[in-house]
PDB file of N, CA and C in Angstrom:
ATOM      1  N   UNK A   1    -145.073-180.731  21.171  1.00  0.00           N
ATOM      2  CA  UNK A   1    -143.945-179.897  20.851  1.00  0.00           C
ATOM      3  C   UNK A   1    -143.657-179.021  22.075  1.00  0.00           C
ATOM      4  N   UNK A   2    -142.590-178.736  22.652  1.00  0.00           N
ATOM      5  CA  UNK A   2    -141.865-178.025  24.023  1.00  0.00           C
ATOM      6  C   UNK A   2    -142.451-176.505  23.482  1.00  0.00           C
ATOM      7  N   UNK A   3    -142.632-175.723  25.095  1.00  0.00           N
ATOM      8  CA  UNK A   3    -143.039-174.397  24.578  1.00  0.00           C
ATOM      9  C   UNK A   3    -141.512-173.267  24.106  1.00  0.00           C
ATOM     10  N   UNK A   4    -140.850-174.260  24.315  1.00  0.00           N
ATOM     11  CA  UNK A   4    -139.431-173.270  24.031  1.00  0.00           C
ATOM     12  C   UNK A   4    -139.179-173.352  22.913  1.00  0.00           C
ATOM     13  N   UNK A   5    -139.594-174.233  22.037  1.00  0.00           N
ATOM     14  CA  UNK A   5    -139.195-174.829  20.537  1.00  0.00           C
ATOM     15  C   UNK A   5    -140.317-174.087  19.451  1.00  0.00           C
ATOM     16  N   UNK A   6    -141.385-173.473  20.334  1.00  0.00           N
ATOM     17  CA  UNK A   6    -142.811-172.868  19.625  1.00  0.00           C
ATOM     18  C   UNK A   6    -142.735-171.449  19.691  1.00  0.00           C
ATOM     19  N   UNK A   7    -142.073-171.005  20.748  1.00  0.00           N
ATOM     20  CA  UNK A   7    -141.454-169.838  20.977  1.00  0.00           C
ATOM     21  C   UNK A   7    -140.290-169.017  19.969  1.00  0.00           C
ATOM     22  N   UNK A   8    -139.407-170.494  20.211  1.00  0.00           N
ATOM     23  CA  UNK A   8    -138.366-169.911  19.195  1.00  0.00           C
ATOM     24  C   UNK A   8    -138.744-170.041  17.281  1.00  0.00           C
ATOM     25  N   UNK A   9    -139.519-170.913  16.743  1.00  0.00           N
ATOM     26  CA  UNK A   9    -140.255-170.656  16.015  1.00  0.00           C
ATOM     27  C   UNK A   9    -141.220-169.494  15.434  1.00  0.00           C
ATOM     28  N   UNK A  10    -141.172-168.950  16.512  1.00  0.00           N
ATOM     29  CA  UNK A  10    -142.786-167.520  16.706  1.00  0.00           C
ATOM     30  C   UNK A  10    -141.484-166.700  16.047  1.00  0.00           C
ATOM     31  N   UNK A  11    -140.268-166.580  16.791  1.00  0.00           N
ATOM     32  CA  UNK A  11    -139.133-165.607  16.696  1.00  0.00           C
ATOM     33  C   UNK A  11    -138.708-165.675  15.381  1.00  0.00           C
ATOM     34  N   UNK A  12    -139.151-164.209  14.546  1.00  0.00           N
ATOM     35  CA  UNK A  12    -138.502-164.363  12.857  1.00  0.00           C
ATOM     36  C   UNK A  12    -136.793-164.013  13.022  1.00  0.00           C
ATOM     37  N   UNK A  13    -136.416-162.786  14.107  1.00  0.00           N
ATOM     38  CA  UNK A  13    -134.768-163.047  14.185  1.00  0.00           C
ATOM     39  C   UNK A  13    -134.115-164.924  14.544  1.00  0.00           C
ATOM     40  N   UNK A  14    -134.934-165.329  15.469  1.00  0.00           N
ATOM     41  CA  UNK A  14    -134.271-166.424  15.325  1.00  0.00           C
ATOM     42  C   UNK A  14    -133.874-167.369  14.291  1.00  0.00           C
ATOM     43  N   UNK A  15    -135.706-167.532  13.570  1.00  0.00           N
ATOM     44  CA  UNK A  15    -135.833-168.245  12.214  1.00  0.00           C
ATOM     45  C   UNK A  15    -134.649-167.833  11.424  1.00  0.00           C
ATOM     46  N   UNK A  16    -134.341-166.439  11.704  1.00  0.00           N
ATOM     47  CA  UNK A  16    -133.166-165.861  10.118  1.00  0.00           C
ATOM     48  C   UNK A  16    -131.348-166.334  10.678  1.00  0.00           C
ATOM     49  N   UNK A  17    -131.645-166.083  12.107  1.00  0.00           N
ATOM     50  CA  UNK A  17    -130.443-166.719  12.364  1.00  0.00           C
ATOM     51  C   UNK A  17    -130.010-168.077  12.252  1.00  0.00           C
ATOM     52  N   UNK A  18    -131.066-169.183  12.357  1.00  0.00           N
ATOM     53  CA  UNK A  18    -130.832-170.431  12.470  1.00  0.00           C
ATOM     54  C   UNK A  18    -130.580-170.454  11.339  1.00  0.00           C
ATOM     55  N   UNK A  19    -131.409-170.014   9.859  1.00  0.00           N
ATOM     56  CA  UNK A  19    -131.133-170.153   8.783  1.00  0.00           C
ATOM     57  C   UNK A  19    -129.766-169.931   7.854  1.00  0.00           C
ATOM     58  N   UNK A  20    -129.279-168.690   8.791  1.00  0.00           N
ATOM     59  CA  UNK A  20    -127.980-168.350   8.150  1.00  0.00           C
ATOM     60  C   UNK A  20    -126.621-169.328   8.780  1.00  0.00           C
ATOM     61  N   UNK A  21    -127.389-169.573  10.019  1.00  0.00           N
ATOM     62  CA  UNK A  21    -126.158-170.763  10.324  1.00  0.00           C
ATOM     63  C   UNK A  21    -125.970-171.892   9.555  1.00  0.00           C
ATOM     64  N   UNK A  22    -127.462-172.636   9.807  1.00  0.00           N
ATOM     65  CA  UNK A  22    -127.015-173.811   8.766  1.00  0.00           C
ATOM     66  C   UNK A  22    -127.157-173.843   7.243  1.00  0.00           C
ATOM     67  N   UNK A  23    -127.993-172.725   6.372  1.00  0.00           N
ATOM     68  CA  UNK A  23    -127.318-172.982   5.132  1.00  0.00           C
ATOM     69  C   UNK A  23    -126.685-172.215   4.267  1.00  0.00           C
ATOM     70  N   UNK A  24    -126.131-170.745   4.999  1.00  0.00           N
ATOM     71  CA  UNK A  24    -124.762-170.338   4.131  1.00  0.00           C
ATOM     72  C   UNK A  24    -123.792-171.421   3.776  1.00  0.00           C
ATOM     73  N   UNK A  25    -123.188-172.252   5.032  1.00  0.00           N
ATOM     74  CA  UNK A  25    -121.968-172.803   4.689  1.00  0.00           C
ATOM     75  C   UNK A  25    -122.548-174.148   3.536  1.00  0.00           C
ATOM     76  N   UNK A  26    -123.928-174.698   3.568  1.00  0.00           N
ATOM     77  CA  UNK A  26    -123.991-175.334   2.119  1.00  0.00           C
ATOM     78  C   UNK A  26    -123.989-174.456   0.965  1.00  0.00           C
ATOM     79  N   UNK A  27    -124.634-173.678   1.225  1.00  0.00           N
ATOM     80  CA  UNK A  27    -125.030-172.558  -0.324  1.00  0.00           C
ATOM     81  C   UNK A  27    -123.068-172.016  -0.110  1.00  0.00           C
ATOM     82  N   UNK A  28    -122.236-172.176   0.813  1.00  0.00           N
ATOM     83  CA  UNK A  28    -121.076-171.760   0.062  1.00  0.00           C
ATOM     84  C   UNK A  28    -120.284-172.197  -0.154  1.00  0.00           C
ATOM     85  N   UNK A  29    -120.485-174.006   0.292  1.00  0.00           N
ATOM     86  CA  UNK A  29    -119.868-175.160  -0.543  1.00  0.00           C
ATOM     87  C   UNK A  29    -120.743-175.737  -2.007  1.00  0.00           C
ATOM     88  N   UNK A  30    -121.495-175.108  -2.207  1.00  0.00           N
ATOM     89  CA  UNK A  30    -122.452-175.537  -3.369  1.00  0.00           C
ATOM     90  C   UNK A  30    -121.943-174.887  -4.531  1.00  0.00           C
ATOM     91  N   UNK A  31    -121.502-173.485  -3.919  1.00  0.00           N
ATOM     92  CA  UNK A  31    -121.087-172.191  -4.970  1.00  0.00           C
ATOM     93  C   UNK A  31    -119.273-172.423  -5.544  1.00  0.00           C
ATOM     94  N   UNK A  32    -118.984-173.116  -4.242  1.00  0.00           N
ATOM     95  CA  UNK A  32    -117.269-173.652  -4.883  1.00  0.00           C
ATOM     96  C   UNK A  32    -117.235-174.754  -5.357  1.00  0.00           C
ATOM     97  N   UNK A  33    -118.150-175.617  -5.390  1.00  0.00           N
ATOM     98  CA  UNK A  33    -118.297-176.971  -6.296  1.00  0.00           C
ATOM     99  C   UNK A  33    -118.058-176.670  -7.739  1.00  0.00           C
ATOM    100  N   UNK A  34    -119.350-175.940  -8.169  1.00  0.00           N
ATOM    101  CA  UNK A  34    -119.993-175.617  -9.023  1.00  0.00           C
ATOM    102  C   UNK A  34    -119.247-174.203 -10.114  1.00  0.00           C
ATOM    103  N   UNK A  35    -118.860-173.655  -9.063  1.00  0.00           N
ATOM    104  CA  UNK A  35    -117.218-172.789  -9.299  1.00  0.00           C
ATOM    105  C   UNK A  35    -115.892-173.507 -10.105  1.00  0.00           C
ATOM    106  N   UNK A  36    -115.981-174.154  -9.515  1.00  0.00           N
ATOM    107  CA  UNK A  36    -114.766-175.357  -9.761  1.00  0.00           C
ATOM    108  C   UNK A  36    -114.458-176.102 -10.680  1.00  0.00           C
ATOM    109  N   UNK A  37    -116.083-176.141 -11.049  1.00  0.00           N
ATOM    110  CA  UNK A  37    -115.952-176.981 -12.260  1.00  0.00           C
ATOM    111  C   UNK A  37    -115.806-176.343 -13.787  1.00  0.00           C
ATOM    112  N   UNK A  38    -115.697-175.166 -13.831  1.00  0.00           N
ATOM    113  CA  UNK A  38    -115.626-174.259 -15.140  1.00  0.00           C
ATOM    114  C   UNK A  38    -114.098-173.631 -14.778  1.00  0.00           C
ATOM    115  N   UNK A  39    -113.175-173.398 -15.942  1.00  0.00           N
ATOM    116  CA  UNK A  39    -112.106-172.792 -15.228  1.00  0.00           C
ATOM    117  C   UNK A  39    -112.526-170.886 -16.057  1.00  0.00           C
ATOM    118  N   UNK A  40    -111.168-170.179 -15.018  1.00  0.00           N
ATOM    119  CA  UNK A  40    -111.954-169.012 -15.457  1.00  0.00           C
ATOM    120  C   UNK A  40    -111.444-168.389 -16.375  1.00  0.00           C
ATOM    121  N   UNK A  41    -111.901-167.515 -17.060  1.00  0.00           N
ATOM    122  CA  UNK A  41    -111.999-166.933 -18.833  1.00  0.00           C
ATOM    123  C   UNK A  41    -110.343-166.587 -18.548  1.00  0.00           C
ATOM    124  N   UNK A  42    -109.685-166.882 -19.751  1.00  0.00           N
ATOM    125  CA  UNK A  42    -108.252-166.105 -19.919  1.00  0.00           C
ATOM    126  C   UNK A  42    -108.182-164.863 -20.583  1.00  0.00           C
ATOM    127  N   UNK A  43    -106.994-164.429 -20.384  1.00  0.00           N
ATOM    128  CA  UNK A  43    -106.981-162.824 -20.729  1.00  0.00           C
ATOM    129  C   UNK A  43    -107.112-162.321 -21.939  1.00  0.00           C
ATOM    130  N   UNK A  44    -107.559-160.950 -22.346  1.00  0.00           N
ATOM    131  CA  UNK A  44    -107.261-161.415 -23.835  1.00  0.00           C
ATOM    132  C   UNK A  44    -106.026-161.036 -24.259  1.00  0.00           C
ATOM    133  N   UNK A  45    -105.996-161.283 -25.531  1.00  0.00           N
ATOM    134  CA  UNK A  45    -104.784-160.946 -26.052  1.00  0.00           C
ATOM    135  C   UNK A  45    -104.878-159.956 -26.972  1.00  0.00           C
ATOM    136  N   UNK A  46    -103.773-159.002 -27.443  1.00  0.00           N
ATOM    137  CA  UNK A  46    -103.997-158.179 -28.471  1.00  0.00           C
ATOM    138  C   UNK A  46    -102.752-158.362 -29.283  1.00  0.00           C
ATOM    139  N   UNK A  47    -103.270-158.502 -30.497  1.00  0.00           N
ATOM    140  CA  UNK A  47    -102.188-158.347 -31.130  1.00  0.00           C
ATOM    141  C   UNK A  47    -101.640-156.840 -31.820  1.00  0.00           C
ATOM    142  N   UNK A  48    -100.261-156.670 -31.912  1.00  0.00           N
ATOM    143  CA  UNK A  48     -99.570-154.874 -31.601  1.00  0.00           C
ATOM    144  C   UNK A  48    -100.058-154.447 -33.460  1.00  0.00           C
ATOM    145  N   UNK A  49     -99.994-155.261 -34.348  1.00  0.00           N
ATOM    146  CA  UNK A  49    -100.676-155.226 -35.751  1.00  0.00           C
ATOM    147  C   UNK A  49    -101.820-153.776 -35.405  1.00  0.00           C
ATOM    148  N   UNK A  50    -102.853-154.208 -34.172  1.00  0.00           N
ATOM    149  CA  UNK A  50    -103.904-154.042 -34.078  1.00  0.00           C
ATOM    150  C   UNK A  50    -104.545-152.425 -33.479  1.00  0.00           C
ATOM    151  N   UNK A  51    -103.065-152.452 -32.828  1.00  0.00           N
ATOM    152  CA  UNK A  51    -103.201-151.006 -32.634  1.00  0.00           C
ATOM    153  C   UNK A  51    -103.110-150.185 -33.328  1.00  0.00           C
ATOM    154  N   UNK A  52    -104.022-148.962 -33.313  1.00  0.00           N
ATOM    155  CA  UNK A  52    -104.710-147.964 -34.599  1.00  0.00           C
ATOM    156  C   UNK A  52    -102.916-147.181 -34.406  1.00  0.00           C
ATOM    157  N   UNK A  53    -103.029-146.225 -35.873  1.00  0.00           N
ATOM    158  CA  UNK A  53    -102.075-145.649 -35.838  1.00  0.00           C
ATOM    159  C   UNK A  53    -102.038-144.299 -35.423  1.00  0.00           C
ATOM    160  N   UNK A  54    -101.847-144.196 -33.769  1.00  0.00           N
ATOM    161  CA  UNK A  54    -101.900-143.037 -33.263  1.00  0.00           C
ATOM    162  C   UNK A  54    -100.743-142.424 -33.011  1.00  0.00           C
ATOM    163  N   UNK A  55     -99.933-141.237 -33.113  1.00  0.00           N
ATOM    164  CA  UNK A  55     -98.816-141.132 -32.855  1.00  0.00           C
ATOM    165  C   UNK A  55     -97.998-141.123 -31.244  1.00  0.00           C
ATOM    166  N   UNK A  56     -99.209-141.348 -30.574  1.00  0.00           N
ATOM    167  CA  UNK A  56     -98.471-141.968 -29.263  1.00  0.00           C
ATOM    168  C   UNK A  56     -98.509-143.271 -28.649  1.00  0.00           C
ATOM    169  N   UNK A  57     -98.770-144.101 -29.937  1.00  0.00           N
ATOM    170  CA  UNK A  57     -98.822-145.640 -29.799  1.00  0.00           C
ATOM    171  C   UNK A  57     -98.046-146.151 -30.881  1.00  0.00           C
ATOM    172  N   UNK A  58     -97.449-145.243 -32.210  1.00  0.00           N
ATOM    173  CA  UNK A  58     -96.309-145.517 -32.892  1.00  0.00           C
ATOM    174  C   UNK A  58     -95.135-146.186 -32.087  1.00  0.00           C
ATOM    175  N   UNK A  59     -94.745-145.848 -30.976  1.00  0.00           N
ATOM    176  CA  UNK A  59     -93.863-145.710 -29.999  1.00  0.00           C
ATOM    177  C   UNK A  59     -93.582-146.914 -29.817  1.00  0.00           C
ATOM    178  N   UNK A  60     -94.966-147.531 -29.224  1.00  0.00           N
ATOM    179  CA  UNK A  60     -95.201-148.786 -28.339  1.00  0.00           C
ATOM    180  C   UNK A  60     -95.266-149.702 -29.465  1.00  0.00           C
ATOM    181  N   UNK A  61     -95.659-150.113 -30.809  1.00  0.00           N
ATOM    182  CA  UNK A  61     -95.513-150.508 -31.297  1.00  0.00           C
ATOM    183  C   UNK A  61     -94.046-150.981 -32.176  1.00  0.00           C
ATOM    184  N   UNK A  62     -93.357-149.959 -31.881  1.00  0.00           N
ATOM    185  CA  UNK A  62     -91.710-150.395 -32.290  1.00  0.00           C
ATOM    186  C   UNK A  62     -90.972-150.914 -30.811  1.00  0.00           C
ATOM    187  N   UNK A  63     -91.761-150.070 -29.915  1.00  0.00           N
ATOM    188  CA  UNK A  63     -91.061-150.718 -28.439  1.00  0.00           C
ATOM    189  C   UNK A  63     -91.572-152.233 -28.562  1.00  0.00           C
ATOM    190  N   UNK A  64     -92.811-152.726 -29.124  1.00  0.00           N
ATOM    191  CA  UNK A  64     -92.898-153.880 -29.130  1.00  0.00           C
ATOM    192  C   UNK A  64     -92.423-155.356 -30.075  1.00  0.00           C
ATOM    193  N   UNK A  65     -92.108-154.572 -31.066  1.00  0.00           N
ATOM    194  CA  UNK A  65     -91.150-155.095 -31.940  1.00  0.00           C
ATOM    195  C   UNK A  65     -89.985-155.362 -31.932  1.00  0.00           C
ATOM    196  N   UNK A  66     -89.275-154.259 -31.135  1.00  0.00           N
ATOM    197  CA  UNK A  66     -87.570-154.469 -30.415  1.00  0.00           C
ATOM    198  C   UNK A  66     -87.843-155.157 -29.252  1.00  0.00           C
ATOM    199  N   UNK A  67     -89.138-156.009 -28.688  1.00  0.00           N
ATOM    200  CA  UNK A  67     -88.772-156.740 -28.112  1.00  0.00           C
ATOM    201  C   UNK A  67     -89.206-158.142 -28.695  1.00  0.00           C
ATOM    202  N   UNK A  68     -89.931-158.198 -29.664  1.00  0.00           N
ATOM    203  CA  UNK A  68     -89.619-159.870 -30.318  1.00  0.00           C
ATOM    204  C   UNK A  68     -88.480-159.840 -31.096  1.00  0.00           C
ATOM    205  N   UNK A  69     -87.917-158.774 -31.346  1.00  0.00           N
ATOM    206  CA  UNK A  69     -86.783-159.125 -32.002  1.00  0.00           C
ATOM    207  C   UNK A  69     -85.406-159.852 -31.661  1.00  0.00           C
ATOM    208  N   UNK A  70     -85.478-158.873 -29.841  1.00  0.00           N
ATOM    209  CA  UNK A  70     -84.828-159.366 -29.074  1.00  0.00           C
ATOM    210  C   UNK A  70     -84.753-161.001 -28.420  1.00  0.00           C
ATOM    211  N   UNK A  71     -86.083-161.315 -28.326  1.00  0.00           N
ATOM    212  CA  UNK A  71     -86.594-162.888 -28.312  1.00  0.00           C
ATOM    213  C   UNK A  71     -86.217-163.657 -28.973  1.00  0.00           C
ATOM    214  N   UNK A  72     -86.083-163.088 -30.501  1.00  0.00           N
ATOM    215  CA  UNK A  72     -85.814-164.127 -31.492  1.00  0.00           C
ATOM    216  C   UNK A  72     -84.205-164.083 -31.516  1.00  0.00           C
ATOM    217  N   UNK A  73     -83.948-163.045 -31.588  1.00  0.00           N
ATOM    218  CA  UNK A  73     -82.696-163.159 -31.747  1.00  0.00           C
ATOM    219  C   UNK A  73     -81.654-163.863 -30.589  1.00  0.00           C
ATOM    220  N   UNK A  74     -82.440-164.288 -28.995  1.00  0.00           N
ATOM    221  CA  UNK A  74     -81.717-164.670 -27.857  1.00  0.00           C
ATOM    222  C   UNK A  74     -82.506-166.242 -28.353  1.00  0.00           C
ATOM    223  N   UNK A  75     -83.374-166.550 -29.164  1.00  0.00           N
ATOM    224  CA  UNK A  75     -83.799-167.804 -29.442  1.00  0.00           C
ATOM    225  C   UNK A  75     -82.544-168.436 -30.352  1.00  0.00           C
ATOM    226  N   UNK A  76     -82.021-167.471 -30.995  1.00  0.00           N
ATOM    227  CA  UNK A  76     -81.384-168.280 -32.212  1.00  0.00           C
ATOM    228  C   UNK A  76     -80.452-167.992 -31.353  1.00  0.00           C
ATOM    229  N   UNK A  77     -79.592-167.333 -30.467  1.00  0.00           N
ATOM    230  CA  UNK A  77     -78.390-167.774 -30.066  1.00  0.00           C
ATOM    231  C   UNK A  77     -78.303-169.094 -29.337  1.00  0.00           C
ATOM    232  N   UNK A  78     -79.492-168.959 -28.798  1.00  0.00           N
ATOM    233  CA  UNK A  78     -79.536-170.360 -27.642  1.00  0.00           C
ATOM    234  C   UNK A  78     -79.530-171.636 -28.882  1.00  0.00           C
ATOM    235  N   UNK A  79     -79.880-171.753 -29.830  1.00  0.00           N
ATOM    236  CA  UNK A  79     -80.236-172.374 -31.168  1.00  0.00           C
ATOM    237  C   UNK A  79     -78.526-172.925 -31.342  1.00  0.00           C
ATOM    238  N   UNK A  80     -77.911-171.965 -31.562  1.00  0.00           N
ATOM    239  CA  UNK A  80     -76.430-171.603 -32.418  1.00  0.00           C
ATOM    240  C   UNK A  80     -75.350-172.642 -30.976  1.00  0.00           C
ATOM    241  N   UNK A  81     -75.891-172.131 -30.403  1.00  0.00           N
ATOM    242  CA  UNK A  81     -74.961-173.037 -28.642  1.00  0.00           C
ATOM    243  C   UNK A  81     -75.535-174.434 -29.187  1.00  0.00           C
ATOM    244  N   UNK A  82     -76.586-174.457 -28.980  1.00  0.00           N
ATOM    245  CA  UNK A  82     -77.052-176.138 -28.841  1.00  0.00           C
ATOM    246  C   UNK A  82     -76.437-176.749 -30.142  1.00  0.00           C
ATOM    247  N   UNK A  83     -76.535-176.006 -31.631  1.00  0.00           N
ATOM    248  CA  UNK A  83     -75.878-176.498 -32.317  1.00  0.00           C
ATOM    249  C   UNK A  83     -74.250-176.985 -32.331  1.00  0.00           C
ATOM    250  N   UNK A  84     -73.681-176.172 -31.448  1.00  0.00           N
ATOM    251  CA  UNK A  84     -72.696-175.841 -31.591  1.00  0.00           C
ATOM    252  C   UNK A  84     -71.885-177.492 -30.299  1.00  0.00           C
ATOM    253  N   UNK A  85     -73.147-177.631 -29.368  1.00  0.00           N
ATOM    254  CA  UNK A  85     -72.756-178.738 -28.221  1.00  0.00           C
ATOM    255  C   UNK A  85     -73.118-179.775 -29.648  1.00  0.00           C
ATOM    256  N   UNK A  86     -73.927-179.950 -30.019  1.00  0.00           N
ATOM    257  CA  UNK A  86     -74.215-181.061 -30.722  1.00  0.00           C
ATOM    258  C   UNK A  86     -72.934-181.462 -31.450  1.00  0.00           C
ATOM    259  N   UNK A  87     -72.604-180.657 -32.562  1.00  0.00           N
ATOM    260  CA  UNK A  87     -71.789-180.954 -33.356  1.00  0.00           C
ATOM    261  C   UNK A  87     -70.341-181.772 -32.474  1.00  0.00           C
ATOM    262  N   UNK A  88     -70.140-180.827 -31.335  1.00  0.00           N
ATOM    263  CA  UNK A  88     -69.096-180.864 -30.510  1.00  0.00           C
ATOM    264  C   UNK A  88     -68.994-182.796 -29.523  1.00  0.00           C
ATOM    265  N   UNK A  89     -70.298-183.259 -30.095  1.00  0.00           N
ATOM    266  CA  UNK A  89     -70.836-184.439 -29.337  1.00  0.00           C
ATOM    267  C   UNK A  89     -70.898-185.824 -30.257  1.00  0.00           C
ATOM    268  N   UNK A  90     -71.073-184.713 -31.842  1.00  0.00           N
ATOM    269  CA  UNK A  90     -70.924-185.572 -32.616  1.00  0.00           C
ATOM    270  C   UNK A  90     -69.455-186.080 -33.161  1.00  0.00           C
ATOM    271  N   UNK A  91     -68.746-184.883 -33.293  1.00  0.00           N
ATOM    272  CA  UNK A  91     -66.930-185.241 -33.251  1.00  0.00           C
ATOM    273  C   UNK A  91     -66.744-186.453 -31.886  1.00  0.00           C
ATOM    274  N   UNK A  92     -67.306-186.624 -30.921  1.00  0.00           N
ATOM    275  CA  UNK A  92     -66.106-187.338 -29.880  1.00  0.00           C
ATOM    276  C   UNK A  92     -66.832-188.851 -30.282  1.00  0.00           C
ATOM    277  N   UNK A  93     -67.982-188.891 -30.766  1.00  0.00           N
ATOM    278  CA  UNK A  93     -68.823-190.260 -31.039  1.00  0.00           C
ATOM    279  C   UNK A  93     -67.551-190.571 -32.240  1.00  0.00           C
ATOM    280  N   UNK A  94     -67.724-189.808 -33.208  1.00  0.00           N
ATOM    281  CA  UNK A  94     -66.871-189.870 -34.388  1.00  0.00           C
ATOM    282  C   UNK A  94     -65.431-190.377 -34.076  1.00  0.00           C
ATOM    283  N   UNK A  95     -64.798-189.802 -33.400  1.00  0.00           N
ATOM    284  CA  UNK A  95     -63.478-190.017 -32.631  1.00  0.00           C
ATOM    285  C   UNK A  95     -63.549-191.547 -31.912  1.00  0.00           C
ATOM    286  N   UNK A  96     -64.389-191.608 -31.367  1.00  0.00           N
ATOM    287  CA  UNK A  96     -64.745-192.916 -30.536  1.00  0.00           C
ATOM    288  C   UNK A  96     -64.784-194.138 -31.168  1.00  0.00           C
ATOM    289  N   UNK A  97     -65.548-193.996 -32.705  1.00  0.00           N
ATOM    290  CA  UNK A  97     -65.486-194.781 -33.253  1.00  0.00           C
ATOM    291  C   UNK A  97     -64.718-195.327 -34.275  1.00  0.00           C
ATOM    292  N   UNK A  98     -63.922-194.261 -34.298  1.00  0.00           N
ATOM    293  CA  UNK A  98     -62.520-194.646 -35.108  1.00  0.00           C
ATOM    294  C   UNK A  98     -61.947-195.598 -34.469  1.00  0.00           C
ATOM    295  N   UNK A  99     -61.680-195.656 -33.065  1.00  0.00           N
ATOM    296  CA  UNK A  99     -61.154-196.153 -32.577  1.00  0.00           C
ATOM    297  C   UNK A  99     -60.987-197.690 -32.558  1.00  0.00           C
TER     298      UNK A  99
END
């Protein structure tokens, strides 16, 4: 064995450096493998039911209600259009086939 290779062996900074060179970058492709394969926790959810009845969360709870209301109610317009193309699609078939 070379005396430079017995030397650098003797050396514990070296030992720690060689070590961190070559196996951080496995231990930090090992850790994104293994990462990778679980996906990560989703958020939770709360439902507004759930909030206690405090009088400065009364608030937020009707603020949160005027906004599914608003949802539903821009759901059913979009609803009322599509009905409204349909029907409008079904007259020209109708028309068409009079013909």
């Amino acid at each position: 064995m070379p005396e430079w290779l017995i030397a650098l062996l003797n050396n514990p900074l070296a030992i720690t450096a060689l070590g961190t060179v070559f196996f951080t970058p496995l231990l930090a492709f090992l850790a994104q493998v293994f990462m990778r394969s679980s996906p990560p926790p989703g958020p939770i959810a709360y439902d507004a039911r759930d909030i206690p009845e405090h009088p400065l969360l009364v608030a937020a709870k009707v603020h949160l209600a005027d906004e599914e209301m608003a949802l539903i109610t821009g759901i059913g317009r979009k609803v009322d259009q599509i009905d409204a193309q349909l029907q409008l699609v079904h007259d020209r078939i109708d028309l068409l086939m009079r013909r």
